[in-house]
N, C-alpha and C. Protein backbone atom coordinates (compact mmCIF):
# COMPACT_ATOMS: atom_id res chain seq x y z
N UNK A 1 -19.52 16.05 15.39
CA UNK A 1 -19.00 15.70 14.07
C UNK A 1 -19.62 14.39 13.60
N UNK A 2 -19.88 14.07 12.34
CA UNK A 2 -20.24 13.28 11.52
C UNK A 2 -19.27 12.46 10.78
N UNK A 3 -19.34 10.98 10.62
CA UNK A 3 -18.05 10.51 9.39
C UNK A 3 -19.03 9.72 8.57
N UNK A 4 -18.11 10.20 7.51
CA UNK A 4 -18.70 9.93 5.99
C UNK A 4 -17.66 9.55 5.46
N UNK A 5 -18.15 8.87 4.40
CA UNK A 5 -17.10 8.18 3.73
C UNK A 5 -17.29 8.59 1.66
N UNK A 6 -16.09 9.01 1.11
CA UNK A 6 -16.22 9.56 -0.42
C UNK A 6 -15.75 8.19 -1.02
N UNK A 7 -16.89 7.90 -1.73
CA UNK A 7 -16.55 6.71 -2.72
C UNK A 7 -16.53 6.94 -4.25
N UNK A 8 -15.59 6.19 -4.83
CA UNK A 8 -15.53 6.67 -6.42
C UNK A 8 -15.62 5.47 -6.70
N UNK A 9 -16.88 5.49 -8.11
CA UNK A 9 -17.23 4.72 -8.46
C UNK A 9 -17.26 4.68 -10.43
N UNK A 10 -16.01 3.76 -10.79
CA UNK A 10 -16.45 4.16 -12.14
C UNK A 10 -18.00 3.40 -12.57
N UNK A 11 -17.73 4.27 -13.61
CA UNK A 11 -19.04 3.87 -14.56
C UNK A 11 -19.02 4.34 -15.88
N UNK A 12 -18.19 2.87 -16.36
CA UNK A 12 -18.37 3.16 -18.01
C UNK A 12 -16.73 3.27 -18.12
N UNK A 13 -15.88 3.35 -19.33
CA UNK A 13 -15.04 3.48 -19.63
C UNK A 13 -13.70 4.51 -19.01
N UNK A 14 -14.38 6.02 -18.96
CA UNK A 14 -13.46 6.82 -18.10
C UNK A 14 -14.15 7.93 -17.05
N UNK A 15 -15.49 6.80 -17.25
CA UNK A 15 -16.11 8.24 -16.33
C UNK A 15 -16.82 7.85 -14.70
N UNK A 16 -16.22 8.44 -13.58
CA UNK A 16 -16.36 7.80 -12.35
C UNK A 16 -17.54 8.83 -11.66
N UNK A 17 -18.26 7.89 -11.03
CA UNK A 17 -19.13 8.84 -10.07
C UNK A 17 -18.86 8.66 -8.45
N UNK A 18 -19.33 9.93 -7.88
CA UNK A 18 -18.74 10.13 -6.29
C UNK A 18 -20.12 10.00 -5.71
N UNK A 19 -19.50 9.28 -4.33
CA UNK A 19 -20.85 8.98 -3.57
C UNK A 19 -20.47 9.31 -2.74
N UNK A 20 -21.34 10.01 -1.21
CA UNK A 20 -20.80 10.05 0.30
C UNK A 20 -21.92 9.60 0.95
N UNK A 21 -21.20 8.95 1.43
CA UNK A 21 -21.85 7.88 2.08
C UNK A 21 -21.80 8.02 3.82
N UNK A 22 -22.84 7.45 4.73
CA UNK A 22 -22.45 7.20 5.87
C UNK A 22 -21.87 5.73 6.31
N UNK A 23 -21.36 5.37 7.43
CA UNK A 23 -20.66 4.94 7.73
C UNK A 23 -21.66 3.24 7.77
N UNK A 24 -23.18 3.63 7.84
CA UNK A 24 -23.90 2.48 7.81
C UNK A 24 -24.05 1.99 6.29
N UNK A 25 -24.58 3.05 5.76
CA UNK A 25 -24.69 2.79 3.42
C UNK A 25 -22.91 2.35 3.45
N UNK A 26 -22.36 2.95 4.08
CA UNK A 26 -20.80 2.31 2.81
C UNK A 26 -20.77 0.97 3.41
N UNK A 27 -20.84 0.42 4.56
CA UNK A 27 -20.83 -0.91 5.02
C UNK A 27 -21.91 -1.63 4.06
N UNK A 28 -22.78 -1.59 3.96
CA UNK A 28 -24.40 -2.35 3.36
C UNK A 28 -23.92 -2.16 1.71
N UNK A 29 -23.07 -1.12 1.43
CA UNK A 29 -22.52 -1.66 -0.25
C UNK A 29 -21.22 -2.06 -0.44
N UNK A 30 -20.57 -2.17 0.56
CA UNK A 30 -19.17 -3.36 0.34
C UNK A 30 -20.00 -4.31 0.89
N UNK A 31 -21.09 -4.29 1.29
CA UNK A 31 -21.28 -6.07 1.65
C UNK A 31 -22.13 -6.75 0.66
N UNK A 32 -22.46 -5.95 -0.19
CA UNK A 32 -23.26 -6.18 -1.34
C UNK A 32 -22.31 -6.48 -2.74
N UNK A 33 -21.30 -5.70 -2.56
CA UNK A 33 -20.69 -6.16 -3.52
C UNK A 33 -19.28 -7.39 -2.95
N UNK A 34 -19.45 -7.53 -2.29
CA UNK A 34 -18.36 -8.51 -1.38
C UNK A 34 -18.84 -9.90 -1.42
N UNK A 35 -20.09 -9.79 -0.99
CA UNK A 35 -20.99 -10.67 -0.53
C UNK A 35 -21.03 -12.32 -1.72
N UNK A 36 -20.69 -12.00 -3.36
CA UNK A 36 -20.40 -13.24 -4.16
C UNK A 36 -18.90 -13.77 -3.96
N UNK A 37 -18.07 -12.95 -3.52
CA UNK A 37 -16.34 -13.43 -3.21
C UNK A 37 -16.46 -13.94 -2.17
N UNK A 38 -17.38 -13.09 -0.69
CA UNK A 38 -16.98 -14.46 0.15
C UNK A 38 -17.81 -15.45 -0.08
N UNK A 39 -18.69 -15.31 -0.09
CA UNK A 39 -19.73 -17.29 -0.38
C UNK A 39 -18.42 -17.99 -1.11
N UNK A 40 -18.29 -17.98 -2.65
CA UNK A 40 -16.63 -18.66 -3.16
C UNK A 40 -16.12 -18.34 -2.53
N UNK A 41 -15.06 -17.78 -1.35
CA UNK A 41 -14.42 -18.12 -0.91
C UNK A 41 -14.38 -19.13 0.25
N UNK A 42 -15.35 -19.04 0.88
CA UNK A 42 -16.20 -20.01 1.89
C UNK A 42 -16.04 -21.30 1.82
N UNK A 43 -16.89 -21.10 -0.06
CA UNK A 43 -17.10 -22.62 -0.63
C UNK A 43 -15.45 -23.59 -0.93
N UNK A 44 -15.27 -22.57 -0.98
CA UNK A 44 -13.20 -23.10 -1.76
C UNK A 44 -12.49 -23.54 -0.34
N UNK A 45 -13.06 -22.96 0.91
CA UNK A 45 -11.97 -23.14 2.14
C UNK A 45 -12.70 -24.47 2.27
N UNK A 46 -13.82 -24.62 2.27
CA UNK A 46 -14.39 -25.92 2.78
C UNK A 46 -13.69 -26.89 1.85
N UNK A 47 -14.06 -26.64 0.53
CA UNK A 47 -13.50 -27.94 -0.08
C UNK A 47 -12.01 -28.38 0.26
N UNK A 48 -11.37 -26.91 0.22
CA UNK A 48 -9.69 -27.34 0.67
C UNK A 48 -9.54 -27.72 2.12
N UNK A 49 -10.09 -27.82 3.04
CA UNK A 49 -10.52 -28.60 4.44
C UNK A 49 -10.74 -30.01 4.31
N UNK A 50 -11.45 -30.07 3.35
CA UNK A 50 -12.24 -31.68 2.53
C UNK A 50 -10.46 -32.14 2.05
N UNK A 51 -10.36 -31.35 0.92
CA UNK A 51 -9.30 -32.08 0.37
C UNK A 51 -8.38 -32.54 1.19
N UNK A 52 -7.55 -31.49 2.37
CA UNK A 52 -6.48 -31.70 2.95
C UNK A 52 -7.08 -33.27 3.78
N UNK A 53 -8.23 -33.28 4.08
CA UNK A 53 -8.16 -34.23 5.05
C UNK A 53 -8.00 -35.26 3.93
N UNK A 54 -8.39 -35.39 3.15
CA UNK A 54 -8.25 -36.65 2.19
C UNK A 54 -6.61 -37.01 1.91
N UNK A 55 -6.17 -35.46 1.70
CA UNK A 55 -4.52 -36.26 1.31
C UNK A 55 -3.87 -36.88 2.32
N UNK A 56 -4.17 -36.21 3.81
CA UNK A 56 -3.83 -36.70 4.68
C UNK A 56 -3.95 -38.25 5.11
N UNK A 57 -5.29 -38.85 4.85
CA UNK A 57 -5.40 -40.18 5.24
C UNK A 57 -5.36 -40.71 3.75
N UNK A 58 -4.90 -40.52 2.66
CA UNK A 58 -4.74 -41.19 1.48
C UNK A 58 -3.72 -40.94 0.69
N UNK A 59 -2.65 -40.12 1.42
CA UNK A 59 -1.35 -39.36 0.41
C UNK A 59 -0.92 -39.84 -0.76
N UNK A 60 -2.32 -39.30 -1.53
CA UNK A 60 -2.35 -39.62 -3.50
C UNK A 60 -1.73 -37.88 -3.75
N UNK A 61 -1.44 -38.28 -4.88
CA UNK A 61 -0.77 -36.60 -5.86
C UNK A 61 -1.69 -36.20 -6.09
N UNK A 62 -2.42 -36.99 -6.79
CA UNK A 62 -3.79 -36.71 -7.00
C UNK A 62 -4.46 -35.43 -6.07
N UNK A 63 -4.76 -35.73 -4.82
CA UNK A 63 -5.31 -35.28 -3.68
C UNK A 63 -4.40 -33.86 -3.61
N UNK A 64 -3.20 -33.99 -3.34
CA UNK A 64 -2.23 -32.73 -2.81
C UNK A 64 -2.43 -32.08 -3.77
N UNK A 65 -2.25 -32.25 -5.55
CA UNK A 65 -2.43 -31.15 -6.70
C UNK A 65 -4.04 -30.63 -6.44
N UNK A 66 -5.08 -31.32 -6.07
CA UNK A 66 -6.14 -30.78 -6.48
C UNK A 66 -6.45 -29.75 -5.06
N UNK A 67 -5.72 -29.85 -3.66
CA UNK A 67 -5.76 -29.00 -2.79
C UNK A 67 -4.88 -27.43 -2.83
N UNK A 68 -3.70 -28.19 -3.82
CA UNK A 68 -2.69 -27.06 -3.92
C UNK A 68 -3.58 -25.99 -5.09
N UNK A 69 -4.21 -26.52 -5.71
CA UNK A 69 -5.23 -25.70 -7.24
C UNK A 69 -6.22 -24.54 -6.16
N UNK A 70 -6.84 -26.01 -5.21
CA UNK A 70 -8.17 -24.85 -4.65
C UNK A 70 -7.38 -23.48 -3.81
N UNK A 71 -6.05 -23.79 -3.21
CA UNK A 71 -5.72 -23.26 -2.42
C UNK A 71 -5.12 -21.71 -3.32
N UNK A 72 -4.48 -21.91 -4.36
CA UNK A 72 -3.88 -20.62 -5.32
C UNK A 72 -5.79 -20.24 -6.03
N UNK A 73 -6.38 -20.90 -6.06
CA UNK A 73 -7.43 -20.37 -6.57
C UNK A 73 -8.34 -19.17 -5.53
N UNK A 74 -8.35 -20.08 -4.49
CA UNK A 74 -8.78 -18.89 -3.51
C UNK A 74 -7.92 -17.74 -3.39
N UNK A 75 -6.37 -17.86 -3.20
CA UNK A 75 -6.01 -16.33 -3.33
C UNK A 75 -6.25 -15.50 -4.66
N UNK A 76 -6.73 -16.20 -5.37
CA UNK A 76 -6.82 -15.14 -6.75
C UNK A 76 -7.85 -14.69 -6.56
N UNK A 77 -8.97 -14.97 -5.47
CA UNK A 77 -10.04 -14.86 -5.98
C UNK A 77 -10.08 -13.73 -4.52
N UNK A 78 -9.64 -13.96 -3.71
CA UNK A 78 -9.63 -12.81 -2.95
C UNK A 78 -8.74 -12.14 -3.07
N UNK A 79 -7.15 -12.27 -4.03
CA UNK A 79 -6.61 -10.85 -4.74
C UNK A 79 -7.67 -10.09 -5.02
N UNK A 80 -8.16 -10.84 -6.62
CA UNK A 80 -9.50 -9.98 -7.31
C UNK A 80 -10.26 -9.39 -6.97
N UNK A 81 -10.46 -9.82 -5.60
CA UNK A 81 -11.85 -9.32 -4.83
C UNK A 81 -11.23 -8.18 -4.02
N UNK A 82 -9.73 -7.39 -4.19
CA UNK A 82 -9.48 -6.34 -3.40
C UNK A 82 -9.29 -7.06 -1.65
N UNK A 83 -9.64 -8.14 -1.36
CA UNK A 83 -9.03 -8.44 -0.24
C UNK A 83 -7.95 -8.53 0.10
N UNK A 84 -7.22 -9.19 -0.31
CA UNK A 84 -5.43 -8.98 -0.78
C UNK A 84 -4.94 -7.49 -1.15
N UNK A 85 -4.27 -6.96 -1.01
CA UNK A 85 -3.71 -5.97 -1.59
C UNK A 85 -3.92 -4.76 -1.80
N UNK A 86 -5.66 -4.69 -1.53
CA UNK A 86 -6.15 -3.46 -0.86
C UNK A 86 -6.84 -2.98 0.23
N UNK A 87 -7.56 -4.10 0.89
CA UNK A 87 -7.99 -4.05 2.13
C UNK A 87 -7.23 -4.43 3.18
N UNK A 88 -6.31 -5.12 2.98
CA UNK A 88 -5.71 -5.54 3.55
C UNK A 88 -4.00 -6.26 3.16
N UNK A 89 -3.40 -5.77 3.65
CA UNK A 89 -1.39 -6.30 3.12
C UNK A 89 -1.83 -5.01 2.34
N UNK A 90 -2.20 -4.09 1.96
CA UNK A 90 -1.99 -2.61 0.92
C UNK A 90 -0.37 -2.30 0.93
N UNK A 91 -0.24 -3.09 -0.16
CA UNK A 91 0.96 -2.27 -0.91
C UNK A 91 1.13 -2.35 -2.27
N UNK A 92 1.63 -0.92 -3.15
CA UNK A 92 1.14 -0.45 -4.16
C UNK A 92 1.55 -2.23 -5.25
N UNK A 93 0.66 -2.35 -6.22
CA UNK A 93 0.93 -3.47 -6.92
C UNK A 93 0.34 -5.10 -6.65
N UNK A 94 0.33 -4.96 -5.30
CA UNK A 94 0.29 -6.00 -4.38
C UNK A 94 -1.23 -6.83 -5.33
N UNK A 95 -1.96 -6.30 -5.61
CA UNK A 95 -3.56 -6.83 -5.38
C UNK A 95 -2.86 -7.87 -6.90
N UNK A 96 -2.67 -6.83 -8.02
CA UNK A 96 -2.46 -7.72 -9.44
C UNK A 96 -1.45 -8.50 -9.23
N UNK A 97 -0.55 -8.34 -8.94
CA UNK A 97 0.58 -9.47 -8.78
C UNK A 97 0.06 -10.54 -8.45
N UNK A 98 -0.83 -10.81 -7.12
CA UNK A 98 -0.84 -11.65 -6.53
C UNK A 98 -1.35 -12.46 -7.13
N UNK A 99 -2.53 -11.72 -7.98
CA UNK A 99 -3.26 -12.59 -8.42
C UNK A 99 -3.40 -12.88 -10.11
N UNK A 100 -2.31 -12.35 -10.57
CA UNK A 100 -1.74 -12.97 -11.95
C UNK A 100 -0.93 -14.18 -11.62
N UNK A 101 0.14 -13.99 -10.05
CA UNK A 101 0.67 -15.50 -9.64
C UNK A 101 -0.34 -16.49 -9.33
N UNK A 102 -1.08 -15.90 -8.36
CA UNK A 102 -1.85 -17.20 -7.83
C UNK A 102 -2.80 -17.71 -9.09
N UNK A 103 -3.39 -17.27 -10.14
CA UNK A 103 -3.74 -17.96 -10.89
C UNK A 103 -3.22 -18.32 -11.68
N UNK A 104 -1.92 -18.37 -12.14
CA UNK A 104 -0.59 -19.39 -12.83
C UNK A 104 -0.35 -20.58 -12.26
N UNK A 105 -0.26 -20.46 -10.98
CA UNK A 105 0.18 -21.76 -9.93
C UNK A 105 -1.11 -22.83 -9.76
N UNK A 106 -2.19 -21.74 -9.62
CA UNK A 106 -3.28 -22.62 -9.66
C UNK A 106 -3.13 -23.65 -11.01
N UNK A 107 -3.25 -22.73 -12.35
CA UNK A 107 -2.73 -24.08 -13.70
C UNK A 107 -2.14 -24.84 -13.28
N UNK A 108 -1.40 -24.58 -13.19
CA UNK A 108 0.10 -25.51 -12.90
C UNK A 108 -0.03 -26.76 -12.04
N UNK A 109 -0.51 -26.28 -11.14
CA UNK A 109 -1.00 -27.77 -10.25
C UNK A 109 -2.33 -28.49 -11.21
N UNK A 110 -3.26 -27.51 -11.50
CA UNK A 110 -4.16 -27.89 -11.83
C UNK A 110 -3.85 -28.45 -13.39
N UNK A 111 -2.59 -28.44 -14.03
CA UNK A 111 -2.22 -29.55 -14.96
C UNK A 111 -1.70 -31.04 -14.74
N UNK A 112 -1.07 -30.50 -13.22
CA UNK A 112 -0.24 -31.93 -12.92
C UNK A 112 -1.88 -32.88 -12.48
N UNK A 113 -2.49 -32.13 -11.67
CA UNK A 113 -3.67 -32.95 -11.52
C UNK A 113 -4.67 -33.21 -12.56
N UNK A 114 -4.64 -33.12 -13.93
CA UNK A 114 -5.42 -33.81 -14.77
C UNK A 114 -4.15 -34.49 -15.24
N UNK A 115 -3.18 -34.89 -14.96
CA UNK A 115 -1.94 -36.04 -15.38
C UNK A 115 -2.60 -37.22 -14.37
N UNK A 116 -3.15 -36.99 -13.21
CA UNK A 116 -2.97 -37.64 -12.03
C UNK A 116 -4.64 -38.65 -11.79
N UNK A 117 -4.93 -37.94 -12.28
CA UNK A 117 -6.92 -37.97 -12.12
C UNK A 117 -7.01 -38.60 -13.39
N UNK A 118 -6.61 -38.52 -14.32
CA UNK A 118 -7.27 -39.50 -15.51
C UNK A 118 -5.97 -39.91 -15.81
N UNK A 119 -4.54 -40.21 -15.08
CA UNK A 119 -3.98 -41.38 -15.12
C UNK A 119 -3.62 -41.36 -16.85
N UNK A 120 -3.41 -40.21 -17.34
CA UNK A 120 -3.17 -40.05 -18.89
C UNK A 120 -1.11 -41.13 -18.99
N UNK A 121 -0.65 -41.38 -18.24
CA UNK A 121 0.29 -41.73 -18.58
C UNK A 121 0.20 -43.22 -18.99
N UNK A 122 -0.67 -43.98 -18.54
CA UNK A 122 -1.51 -45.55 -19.13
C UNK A 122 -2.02 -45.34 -20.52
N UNK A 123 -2.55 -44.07 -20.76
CA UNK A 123 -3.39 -44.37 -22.14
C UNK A 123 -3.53 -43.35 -22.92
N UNK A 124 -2.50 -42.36 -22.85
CA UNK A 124 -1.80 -41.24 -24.01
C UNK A 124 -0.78 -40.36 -23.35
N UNK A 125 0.52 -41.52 -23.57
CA UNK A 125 1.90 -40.72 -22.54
C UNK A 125 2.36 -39.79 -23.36
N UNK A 126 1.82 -39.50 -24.80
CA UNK A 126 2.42 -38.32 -25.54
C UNK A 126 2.21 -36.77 -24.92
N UNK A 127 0.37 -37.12 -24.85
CA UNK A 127 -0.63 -36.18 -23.90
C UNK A 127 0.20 -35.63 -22.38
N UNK A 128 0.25 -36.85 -21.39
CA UNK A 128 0.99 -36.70 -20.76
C UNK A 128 1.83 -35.59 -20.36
N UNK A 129 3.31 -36.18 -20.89
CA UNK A 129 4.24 -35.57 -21.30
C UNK A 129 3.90 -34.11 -22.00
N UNK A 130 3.30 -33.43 -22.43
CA UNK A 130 2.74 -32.07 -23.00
C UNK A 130 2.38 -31.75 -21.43
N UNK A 131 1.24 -32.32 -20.79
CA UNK A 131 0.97 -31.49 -19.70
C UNK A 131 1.40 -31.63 -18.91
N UNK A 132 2.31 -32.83 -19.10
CA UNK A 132 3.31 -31.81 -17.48
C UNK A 132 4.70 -31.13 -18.27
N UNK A 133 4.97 -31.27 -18.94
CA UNK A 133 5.64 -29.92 -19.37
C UNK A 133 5.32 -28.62 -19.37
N UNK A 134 3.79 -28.39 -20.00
CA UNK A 134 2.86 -27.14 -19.68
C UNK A 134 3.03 -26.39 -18.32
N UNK A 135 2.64 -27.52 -17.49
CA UNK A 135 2.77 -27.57 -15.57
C UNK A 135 3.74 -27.05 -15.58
N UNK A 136 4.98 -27.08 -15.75
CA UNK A 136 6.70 -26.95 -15.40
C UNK A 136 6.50 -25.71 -16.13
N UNK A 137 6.28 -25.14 -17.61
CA UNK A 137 6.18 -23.93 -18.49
C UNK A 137 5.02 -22.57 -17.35
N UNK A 138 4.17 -23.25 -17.14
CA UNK A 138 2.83 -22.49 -16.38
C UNK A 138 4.04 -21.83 -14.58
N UNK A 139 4.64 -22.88 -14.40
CA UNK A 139 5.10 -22.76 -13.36
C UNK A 139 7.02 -21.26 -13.45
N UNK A 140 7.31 -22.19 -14.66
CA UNK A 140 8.27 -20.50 -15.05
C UNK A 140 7.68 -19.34 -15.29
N UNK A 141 6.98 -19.20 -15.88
CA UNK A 141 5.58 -18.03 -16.32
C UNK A 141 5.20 -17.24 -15.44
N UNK A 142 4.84 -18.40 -13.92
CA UNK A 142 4.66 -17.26 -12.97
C UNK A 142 5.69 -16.51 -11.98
N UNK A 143 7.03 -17.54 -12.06
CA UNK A 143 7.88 -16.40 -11.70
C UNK A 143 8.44 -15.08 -12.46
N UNK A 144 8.54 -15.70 -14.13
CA UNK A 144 8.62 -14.41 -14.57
C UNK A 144 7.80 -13.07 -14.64
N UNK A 145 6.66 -13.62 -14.24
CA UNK A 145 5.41 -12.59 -14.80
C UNK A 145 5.97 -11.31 -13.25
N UNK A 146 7.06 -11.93 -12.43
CA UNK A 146 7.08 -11.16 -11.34
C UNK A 146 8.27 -9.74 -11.99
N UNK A 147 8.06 -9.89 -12.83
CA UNK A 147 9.49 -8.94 -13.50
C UNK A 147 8.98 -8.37 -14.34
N UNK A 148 7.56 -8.44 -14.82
CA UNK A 148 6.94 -7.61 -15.62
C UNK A 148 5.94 -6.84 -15.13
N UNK A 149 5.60 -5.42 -15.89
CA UNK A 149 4.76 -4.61 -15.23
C UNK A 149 3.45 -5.59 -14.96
N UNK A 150 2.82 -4.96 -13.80
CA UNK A 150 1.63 -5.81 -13.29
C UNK A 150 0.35 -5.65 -14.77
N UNK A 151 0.36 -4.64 -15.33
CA UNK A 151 -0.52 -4.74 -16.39
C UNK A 151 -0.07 -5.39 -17.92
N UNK A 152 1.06 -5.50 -18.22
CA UNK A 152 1.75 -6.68 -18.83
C UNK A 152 1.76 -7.99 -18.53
N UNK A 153 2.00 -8.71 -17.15
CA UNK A 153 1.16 -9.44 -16.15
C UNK A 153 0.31 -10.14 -16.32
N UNK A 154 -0.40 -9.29 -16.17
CA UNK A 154 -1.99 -9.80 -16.40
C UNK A 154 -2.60 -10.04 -17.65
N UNK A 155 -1.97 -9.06 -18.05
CA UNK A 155 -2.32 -9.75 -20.02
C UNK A 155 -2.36 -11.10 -20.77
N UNK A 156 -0.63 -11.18 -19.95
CA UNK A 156 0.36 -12.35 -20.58
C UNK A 156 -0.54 -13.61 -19.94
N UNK A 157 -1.20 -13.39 -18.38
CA UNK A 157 -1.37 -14.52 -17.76
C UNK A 157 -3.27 -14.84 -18.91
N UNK A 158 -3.75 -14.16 -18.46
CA UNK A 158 -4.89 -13.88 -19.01
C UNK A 158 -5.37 -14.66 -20.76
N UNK A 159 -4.30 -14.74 -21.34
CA UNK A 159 -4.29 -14.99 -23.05
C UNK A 159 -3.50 -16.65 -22.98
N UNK A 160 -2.47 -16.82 -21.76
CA UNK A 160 -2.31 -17.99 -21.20
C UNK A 160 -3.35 -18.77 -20.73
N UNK A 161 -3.68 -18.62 -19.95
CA UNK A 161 -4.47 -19.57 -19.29
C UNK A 161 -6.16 -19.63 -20.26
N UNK A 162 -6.17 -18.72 -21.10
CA UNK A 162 -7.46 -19.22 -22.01
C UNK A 162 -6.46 -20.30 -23.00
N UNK A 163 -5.72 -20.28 -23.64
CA UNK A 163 -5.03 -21.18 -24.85
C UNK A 163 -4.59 -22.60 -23.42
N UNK A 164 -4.53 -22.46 -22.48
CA UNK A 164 -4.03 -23.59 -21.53
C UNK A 164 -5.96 -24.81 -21.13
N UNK A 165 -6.70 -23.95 -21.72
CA UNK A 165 -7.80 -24.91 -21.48
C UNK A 165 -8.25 -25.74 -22.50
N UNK A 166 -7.42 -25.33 -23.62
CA UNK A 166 -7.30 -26.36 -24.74
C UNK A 166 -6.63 -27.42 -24.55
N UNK A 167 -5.51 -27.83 -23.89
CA UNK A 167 -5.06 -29.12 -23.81
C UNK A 167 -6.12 -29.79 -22.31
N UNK A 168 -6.58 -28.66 -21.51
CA UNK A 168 -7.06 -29.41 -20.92
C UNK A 168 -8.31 -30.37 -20.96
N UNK A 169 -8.98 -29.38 -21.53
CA UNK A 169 -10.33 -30.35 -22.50
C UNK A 169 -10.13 -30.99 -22.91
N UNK A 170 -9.15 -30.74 -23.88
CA UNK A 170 -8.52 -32.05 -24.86
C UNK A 170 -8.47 -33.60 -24.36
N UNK A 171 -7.93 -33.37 -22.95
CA UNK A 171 -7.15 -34.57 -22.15
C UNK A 171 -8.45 -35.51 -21.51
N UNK A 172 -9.22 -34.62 -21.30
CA UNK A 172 -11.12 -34.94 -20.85
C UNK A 172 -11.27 -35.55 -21.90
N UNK A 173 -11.14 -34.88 -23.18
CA UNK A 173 -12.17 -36.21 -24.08
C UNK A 173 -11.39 -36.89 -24.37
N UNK A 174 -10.12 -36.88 -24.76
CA UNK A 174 -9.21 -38.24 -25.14
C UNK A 174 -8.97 -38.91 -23.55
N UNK A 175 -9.69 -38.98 -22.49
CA UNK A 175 -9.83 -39.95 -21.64
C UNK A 175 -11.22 -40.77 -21.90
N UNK A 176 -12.26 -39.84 -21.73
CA UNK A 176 -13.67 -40.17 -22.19
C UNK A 176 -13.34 -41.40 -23.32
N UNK A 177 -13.00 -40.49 -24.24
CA UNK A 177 -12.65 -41.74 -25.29
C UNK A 177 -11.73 -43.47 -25.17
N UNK A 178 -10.85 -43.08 -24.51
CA UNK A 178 -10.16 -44.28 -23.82
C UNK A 178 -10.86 -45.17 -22.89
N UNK A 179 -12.01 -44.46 -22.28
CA UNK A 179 -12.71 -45.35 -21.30
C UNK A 179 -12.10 -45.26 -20.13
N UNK A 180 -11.69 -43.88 -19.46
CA UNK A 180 -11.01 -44.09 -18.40
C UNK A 180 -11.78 -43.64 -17.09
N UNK A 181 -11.62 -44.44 -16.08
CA UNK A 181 -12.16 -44.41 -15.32
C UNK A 181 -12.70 -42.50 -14.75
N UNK A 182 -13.93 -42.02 -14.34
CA UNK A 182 -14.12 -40.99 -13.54
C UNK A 182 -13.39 -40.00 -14.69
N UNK A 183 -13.49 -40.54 -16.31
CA UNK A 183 -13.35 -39.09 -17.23
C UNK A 183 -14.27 -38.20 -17.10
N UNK A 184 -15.77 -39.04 -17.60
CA UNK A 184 -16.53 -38.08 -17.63
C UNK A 184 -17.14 -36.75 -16.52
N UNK A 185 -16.44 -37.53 -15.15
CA UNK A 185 -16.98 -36.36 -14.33
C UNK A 185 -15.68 -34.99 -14.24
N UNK A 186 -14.88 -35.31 -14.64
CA UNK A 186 -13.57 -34.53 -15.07
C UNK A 186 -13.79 -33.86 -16.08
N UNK A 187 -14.54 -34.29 -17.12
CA UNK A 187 -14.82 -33.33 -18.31
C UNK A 187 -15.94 -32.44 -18.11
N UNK A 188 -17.10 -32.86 -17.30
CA UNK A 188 -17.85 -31.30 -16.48
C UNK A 188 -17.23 -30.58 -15.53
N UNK A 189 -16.45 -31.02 -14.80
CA UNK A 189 -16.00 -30.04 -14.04
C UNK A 189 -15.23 -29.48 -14.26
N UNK A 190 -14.29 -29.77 -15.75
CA UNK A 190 -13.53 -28.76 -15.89
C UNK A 190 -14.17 -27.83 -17.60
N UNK A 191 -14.71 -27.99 -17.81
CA UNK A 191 -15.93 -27.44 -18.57
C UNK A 191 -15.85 -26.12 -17.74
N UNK A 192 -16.53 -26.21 -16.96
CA UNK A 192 -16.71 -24.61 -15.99
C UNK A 192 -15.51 -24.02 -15.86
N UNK A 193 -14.42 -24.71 -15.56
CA UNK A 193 -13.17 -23.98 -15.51
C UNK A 193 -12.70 -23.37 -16.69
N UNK A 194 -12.80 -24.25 -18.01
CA UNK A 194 -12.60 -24.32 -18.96
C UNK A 194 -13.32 -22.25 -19.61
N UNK A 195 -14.49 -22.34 -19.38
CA UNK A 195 -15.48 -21.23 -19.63
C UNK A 195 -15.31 -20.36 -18.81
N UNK A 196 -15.34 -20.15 -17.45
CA UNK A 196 -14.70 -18.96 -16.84
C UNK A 196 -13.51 -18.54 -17.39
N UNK A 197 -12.37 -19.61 -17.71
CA UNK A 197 -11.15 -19.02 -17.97
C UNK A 197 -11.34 -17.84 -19.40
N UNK A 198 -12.21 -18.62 -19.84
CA UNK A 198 -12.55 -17.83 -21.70
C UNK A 198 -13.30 -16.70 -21.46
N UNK A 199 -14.17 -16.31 -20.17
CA UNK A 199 -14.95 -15.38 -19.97
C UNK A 199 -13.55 -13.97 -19.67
């Protein structure tokens, strides 16, 4: 006997194609298509290795929000990637949930930490005050989103977190502008965040 493996593959809107594969081709194309989730995920464990050790010998908020961000970011990113929820923990729902939460929580920290990193409460506490309220709003959002269908979910989170990179930019250049220390490298790096989220 022989094992083969039947793969369905969409292509295009509603139309899927079948492949059978042997047991060596289906390995060599999940590793091909796997192969950009783990490098990011790789890259994300290292930095959150980096980070933890930093909060550890420097216990800033700063430090803990920007480890708690990488850390919900990586599960979204291996929800997305079918690692979560279908390769593994498989249970029905499991993959979107996880990762409509984990990228809510990721905001959420990742608001308190542009409160924390450009120190907005010295030099626009109005600003401030908006994003960590956002943080606290981002943070109800994702428990509720647990009570809505997973494709409602994902919608809600999805149309969120693009309108949530507007205050965050915002907070980049009205630091830039204030002259605050380590804005400008805060306003490229969240630039990219900023544009994935819109992609």
């Amino acid at each position: 006997t022989q094992l083969y493996y039947l793969r369905i593959v969409p292509s295009g809107s509603m139309n899927y194609s079948l492949h059978l594969n042997t047991p060596q081709a289906q390995f060599e194309s999940n590793f091909r298509e796997d192969l950009p989730y783990l490098l990011t995920g790789g890259l994300l464990i290292g930095l959150l290795i980096f980070n933890a050790g930093q909060f550890f010998l420097t216990r800033q908020r700063t430090q803990l929000y920007y480890m708690l961000t990488l850390a919900f970011v990586l599960v979204a990113v291996f929800s997305a990637a079918g690692f979560i929820g279908m390769q593994y923990f498989a249970l029905p729902g499991l993959q979107l949930r996880l990762e409509v939460l984990a990228i809510l929580l990721a905001y959420g920290f990742a608001l308190l930490f542009t409160c924390h990193f450009l120190e907005t409460e010295n030099h626009a506490p109005l600003l401030d005050l908006l994003l960590r309220s956002l943080a606290g709003l981002t943070f109800v959002i994702a428990v509720l989103s647990l009570s809505l269908s997973a494709n409602m979910a994902s919608l809600v989170t999805y149309l969120y977190i693009a309108l949530l990179t507007i205050p965050i930019i915002y907070a980049g250049v009205r630091a830039v502008i204030a002259g605050a220390p380590l804005a400008r490298l805060y306003l490229v790096a969240r630039s990219g965040l900023a544009l994935t989220a819109c992609i």
